[in-house]
Protein backbone atom coordinates (compact mmCIF):
# COMPACT_ATOMS: atom_id res chain seq x y z
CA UNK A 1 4.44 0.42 -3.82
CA UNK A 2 2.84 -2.01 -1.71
CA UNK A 3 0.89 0.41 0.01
CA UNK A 4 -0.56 2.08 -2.85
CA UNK A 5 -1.44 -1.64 -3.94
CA UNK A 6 -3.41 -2.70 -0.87
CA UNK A 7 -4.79 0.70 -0.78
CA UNK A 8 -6.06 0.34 -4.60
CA UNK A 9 -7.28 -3.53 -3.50
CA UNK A 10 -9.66 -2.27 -0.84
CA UNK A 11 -11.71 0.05 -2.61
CA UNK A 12 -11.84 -2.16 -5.28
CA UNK A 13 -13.07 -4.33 -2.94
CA UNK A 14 -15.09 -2.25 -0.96
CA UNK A 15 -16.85 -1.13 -4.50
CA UNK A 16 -17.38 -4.73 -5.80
CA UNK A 17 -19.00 -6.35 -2.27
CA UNK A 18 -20.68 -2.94 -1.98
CA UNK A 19 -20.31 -2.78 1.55
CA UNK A 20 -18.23 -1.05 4.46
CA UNK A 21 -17.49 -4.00 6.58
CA UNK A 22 -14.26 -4.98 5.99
CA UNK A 23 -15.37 -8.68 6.72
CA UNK A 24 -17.60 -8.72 3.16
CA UNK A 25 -14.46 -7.54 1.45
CA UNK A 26 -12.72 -10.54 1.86
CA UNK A 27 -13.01 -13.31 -1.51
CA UNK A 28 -13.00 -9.33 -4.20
CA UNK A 29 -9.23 -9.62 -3.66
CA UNK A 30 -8.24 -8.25 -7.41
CA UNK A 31 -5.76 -10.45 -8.02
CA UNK A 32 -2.41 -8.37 -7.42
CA UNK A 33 -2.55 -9.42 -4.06
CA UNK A 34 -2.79 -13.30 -2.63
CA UNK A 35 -6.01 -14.03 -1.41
CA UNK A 36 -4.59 -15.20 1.74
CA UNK A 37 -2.72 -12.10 2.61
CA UNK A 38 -5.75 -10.15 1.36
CA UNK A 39 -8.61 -11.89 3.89
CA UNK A 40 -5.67 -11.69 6.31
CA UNK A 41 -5.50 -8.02 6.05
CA UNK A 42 -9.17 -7.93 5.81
CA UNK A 43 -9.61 -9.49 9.15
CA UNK A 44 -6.57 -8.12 11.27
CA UNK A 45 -5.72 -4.71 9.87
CA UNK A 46 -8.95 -3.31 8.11
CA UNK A 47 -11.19 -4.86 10.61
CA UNK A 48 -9.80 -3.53 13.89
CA UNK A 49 -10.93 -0.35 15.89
CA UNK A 50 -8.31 1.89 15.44
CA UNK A 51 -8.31 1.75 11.32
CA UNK A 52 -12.03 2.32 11.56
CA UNK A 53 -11.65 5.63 13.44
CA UNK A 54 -9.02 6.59 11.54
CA UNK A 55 -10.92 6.10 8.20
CA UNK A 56 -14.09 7.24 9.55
CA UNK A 57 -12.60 10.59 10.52
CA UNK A 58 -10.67 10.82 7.35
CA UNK A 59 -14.16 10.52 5.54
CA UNK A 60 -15.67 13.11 7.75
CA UNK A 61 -12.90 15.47 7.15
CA UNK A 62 -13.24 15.41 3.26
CA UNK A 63 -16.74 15.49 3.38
CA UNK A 64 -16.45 18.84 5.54
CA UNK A 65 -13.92 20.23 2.51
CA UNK A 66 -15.29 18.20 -0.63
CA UNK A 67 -13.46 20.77 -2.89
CA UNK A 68 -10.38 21.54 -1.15
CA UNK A 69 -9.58 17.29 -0.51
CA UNK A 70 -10.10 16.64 -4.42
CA UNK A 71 -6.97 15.61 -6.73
CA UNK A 72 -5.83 13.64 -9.30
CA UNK A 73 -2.51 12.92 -7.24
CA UNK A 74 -4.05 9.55 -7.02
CA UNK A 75 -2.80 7.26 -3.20
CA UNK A 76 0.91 8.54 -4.27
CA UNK A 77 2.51 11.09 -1.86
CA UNK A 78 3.53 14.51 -3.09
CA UNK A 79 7.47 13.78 -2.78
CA UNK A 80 6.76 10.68 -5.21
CA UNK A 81 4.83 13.52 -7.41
CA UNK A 82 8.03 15.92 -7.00
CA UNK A 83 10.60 12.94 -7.46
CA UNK A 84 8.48 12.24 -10.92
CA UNK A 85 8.48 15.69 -11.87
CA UNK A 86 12.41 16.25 -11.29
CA UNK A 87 12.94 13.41 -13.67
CA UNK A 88 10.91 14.49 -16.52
CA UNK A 89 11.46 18.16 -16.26
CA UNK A 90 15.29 17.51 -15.75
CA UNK A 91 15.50 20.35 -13.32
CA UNK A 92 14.25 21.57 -9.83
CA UNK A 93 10.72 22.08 -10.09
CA UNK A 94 8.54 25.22 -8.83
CA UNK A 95 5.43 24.34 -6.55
CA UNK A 96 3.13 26.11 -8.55
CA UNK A 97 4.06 23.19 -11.47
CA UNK A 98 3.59 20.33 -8.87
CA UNK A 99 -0.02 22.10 -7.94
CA UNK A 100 -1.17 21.93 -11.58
CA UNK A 101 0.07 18.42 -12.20
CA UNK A 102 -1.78 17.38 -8.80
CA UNK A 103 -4.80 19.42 -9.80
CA UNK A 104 -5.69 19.58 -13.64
CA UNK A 105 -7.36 16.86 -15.19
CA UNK A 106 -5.81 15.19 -18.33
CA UNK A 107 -7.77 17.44 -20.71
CA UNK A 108 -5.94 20.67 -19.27
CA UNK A 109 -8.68 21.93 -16.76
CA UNK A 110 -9.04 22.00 -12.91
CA UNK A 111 -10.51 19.76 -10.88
CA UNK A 112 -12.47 22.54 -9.15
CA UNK A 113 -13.16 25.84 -9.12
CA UNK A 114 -11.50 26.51 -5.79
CA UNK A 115 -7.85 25.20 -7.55
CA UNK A 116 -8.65 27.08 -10.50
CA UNK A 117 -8.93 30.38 -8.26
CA UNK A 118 -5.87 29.36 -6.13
CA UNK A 119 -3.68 29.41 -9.52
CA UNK A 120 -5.22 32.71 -10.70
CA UNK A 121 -4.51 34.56 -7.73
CA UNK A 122 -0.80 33.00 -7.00
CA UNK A 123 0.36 33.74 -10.62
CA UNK A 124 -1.40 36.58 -10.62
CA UNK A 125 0.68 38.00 -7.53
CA UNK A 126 4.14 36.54 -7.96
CA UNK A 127 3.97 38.44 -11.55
CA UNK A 128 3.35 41.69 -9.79
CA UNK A 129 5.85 40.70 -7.50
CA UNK A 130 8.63 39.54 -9.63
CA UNK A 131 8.32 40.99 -13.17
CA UNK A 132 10.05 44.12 -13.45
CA UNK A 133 8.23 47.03 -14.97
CA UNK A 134 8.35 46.70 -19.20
CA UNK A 135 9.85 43.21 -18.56
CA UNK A 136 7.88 40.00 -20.58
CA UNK A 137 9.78 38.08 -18.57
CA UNK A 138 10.70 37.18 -14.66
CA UNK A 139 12.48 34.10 -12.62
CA UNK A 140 9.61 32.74 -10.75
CA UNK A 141 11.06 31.42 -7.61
CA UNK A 142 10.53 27.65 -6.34
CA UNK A 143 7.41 29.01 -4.13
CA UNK A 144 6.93 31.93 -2.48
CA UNK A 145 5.00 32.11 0.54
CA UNK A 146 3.34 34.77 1.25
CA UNK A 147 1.77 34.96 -2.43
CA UNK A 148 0.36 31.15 -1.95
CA UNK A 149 -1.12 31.94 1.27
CA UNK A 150 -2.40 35.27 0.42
CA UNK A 151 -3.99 33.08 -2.55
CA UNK A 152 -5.08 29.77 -0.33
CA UNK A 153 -6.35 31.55 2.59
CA UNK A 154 -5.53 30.48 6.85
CA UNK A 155 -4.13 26.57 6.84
CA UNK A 156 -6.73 24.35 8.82
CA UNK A 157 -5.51 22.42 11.68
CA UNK A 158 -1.54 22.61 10.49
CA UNK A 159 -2.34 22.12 6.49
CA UNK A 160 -2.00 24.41 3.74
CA UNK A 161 -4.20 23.91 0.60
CA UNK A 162 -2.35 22.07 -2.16
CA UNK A 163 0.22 20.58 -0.25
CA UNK A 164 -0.64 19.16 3.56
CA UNK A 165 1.98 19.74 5.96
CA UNK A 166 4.22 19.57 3.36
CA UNK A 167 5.02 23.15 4.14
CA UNK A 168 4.42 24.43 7.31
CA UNK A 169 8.13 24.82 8.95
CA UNK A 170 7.88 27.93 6.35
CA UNK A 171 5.55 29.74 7.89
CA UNK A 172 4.91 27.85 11.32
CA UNK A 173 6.62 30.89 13.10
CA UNK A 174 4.77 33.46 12.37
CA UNK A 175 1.17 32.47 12.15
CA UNK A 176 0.73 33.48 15.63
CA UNK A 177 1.12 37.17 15.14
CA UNK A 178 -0.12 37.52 11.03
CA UNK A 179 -3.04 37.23 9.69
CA UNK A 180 -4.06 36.47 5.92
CA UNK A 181 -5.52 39.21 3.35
CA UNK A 182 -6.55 38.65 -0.24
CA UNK A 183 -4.55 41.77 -1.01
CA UNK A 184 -2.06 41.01 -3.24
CA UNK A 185 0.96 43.16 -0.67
CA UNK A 186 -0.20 41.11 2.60
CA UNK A 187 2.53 39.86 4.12
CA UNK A 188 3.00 36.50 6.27
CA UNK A 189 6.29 36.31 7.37
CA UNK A 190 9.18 38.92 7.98
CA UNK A 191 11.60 36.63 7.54
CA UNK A 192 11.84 35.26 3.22
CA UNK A 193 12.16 31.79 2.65
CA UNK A 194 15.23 30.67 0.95
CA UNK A 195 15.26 28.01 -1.97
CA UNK A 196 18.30 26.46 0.63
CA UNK A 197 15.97 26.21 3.33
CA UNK A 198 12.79 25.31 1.48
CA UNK A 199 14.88 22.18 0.07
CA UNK A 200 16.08 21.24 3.58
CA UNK A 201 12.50 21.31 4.45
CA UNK A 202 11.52 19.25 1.78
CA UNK A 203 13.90 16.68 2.44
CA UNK A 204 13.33 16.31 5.70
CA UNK A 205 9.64 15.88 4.71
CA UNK A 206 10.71 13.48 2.58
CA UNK A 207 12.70 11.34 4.57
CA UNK A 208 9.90 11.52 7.25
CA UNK A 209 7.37 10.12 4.59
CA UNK A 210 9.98 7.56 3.06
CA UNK A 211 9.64 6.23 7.15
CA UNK A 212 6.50 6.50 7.57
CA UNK A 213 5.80 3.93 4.25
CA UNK A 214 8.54 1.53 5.16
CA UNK A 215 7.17 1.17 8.64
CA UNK A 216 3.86 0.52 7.25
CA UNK A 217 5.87 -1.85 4.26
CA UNK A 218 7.43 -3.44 7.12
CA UNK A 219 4.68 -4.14 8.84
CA UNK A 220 2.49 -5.93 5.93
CA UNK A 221 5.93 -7.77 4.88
CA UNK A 222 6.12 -9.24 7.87
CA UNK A 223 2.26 -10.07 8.06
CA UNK A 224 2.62 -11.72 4.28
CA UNK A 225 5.31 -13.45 5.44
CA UNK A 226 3.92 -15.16 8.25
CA UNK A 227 1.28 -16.34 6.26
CA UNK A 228 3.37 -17.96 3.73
CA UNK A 229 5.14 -19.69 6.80
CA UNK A 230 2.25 -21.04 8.46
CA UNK A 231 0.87 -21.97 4.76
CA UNK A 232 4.01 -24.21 4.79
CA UNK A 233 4.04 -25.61 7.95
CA UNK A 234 0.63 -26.93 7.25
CA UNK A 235 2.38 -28.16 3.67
CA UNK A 236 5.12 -29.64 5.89
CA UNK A 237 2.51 -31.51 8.34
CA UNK A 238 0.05 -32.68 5.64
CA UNK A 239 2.93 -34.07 3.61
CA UNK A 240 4.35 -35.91 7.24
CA UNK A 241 0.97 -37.27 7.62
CA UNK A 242 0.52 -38.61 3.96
CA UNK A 243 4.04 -40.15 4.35
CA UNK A 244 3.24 -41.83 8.09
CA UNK A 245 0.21 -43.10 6.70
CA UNK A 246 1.50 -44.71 3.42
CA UNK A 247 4.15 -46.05 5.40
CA UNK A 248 2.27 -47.57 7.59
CA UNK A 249 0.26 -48.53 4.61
CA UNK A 250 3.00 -50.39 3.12
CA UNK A 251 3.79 -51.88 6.18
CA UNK A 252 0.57 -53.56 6.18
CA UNK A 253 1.01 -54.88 2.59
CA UNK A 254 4.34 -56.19 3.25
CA UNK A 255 3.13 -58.30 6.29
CA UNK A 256 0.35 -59.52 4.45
CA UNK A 257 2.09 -60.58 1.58
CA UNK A 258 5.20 -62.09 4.33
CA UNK A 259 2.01 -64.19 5.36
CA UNK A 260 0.06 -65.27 2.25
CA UNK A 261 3.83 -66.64 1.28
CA UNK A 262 4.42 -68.19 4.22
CA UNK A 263 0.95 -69.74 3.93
CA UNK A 264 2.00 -70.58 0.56
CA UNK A 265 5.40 -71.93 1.75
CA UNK A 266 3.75 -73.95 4.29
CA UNK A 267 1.08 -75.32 2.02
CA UNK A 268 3.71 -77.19 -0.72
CA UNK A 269 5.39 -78.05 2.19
CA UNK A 270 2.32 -80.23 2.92
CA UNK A 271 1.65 -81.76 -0.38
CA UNK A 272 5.67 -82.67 -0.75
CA UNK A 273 4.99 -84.84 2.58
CA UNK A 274 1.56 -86.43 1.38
CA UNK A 275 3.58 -87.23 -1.68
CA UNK A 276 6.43 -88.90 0.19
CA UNK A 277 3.79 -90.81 2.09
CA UNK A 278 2.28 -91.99 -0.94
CA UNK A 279 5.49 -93.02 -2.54
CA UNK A 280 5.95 -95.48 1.19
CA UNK A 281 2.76 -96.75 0.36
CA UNK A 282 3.66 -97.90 -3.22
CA UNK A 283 6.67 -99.53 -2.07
CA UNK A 284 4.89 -101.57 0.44
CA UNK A 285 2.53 -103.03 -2.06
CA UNK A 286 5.73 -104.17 -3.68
C-alpha cells in the first residue's frame, strides 16, 4: 500500500541522511518512490507543523511504554494482519492467534517479556475457564474479554495492549464501574461478548481504517499527480519554446538564402548585359 511505502521510504531516509529534518531527507528517496514526489512530500507533508507534533508525540508515547509499543506487525494495520490470517488459516481466526503472529519473532519466541506474560496468563485462564473437568480438550472462543484484560491489565488512554482501539466498544461500558484484578475469576463486564457482536465490531473497525488509508491514499494521489502535471506543463512549454525558436530559426535561413539567390540572380543578370554590350561593340568594329 502506498502508505506503508512512503512510510518504509522515510525511515529509510531518515536512517541514511542520519538526521530528523525532513529537509536532509530529500535526494535518500529509495527508489520505489519518484524522486519528485518524494522531495515533494519531504517539503509539504513531512516538513509541516502538524506532522511534527504528531510524530514527536508518537515518539514520546513509545518511549514512555518501550515494551508494550514493540511488534513485528511491521507499518501494516491489524485488520490487514486478520485479513492475512483468514486466508491462510481458511477459517475465522481467534485473537489470541493474531497476538502471537503480531508478537513472536520468526524463531518462535516473544518479542518481550511483557507479551510473553500476557499469553501465559490469557491461556492460562480461558483453560480454567473453558475446559471441562477430565476434558484434554475445549472450544476456545474468538476472544474473551474479561480473561485478556484480567491478563493485560487497565487500557491507557482508550487502548488495550495487543490490539489499540481495536477493541474497546467491548468493554467501553463498563470500565466506569469495574476495576481489573490479576485473579484469574475477576470479572469486567456483566454483560458476555458475543462472536456476532465482536465481528460487527470488527468490521466496523475495519471499514473505519479502510477510510482512514484511502483518505490519506487520496490525498498523496492527488499530490503525485499534480506533480506529474506540472512536470508536463513545463515539458509542454520547453517543447513550445524549442519549436518558436527553431522556427524562427528557419525563418532566418530561408530569408537569407531568398537573398544570397537573389544576389545571385541579380549578379548573372549583370554579366548577361556586359556581354550584350560587348557583343554591340564587336559589331561596330565591323
Amino acid at each position: 500500500m502506498i502508505q506503508s511505502t512512503t512510510s518504509n521510504a522515510r525511515n529509510m531516509a531518515r536512517v541514511k541522511s542520519r538526521s530528523q529534518n525532513p529537509l536532509d531527507w530529500r535526494g535518500f528517496d529509495p527508489g520505489a518512490i519518484r524522486s519528485e514526489y518524494f522531495n515533494e512530500l519531504c517539503e509539504t507533508t513531512w516538513n509541516t507543523k502538524e506532522w511534527k507534533h504528531k510524530s514527536a508525540a508518537a515518539m514520546k508515547n513509545r518511549s514512555s511504554m518501550p515494551e508494550a509499543s514493540v511488534h513485528v506487525g511491521g507499518s501494516r494495520i491489524f485488520v490487514r494482519h486478520k485479513e492475512i490470517m483468514e486466508k491462510e488459516l481458511k477459517r475465522p481466526f481467534r485473537y489470541k492467534e493474531l497476538f502471537d503472529w503480531t508478537h513472536k519473532r520468526k524463531t518462535g519466541e516473544f518479542v518481550s517479556q511483557h507479551s510473553q506474560n500476557v499469553n501465559e496468563g490469557y491461556s492460562g485462564r480461558v483453560i480454567e475457564k473453558y475446559r471441562e473437568d477430565g476434558s484434554s480438550s475445549f472450544t476456545e472462543p474468538i476472544i474473551d474479554m474479561d480473561a485478556w484484560l484480567c491478563s493485560t491489565g487497565q487500557p491507557k488512554k482508550g487502548r488495550v495492549y495487543g490490539f489499540g482501539r481495536t477493541l474497546d466498544p467491548c468493554y467501553s461500558r463498563s470500565l466506569s464501574s469495574a476495576s481489573v484484578s490479576s485473579h484469574p475469576t475477576s470479572s469486567l463486564s456483566s454483560e458476555p461478548v458475543s462472536e456476532e457482536h465482536f465481528l460487527s465490531i470488527m468490521r466496523t473497525e475495519m471499514r473505519t481504517e479502510l477510510r482512514t488509508e484511502i483518505q490519506i491514499q487520496n490525498q498523496e494521489i492527488r499530490s503525485y499527480v499534480d506533480n506529474a502535471l506540472k512536470g508536463v506543463v513545463d515539458v509542454i512549454k520547453q517543447l513550445t519554446t524549442f519549436f518558436s525558436q527553431s522556427s524562427r530559426a528557419r525563418g532566418h535561413q530561408k530569408g537569407k538564402a531568398k537573398g544570397k539567390y537573389r544576389r545571385q540572380a541579380d549578379n548573372n543578370v549583370e554579366d548577361e548585359d556586359d556581354d550584350d554590350e560587348s557583343d554591340e561593340d564587336l559589331g561596330d568594329d565591323d
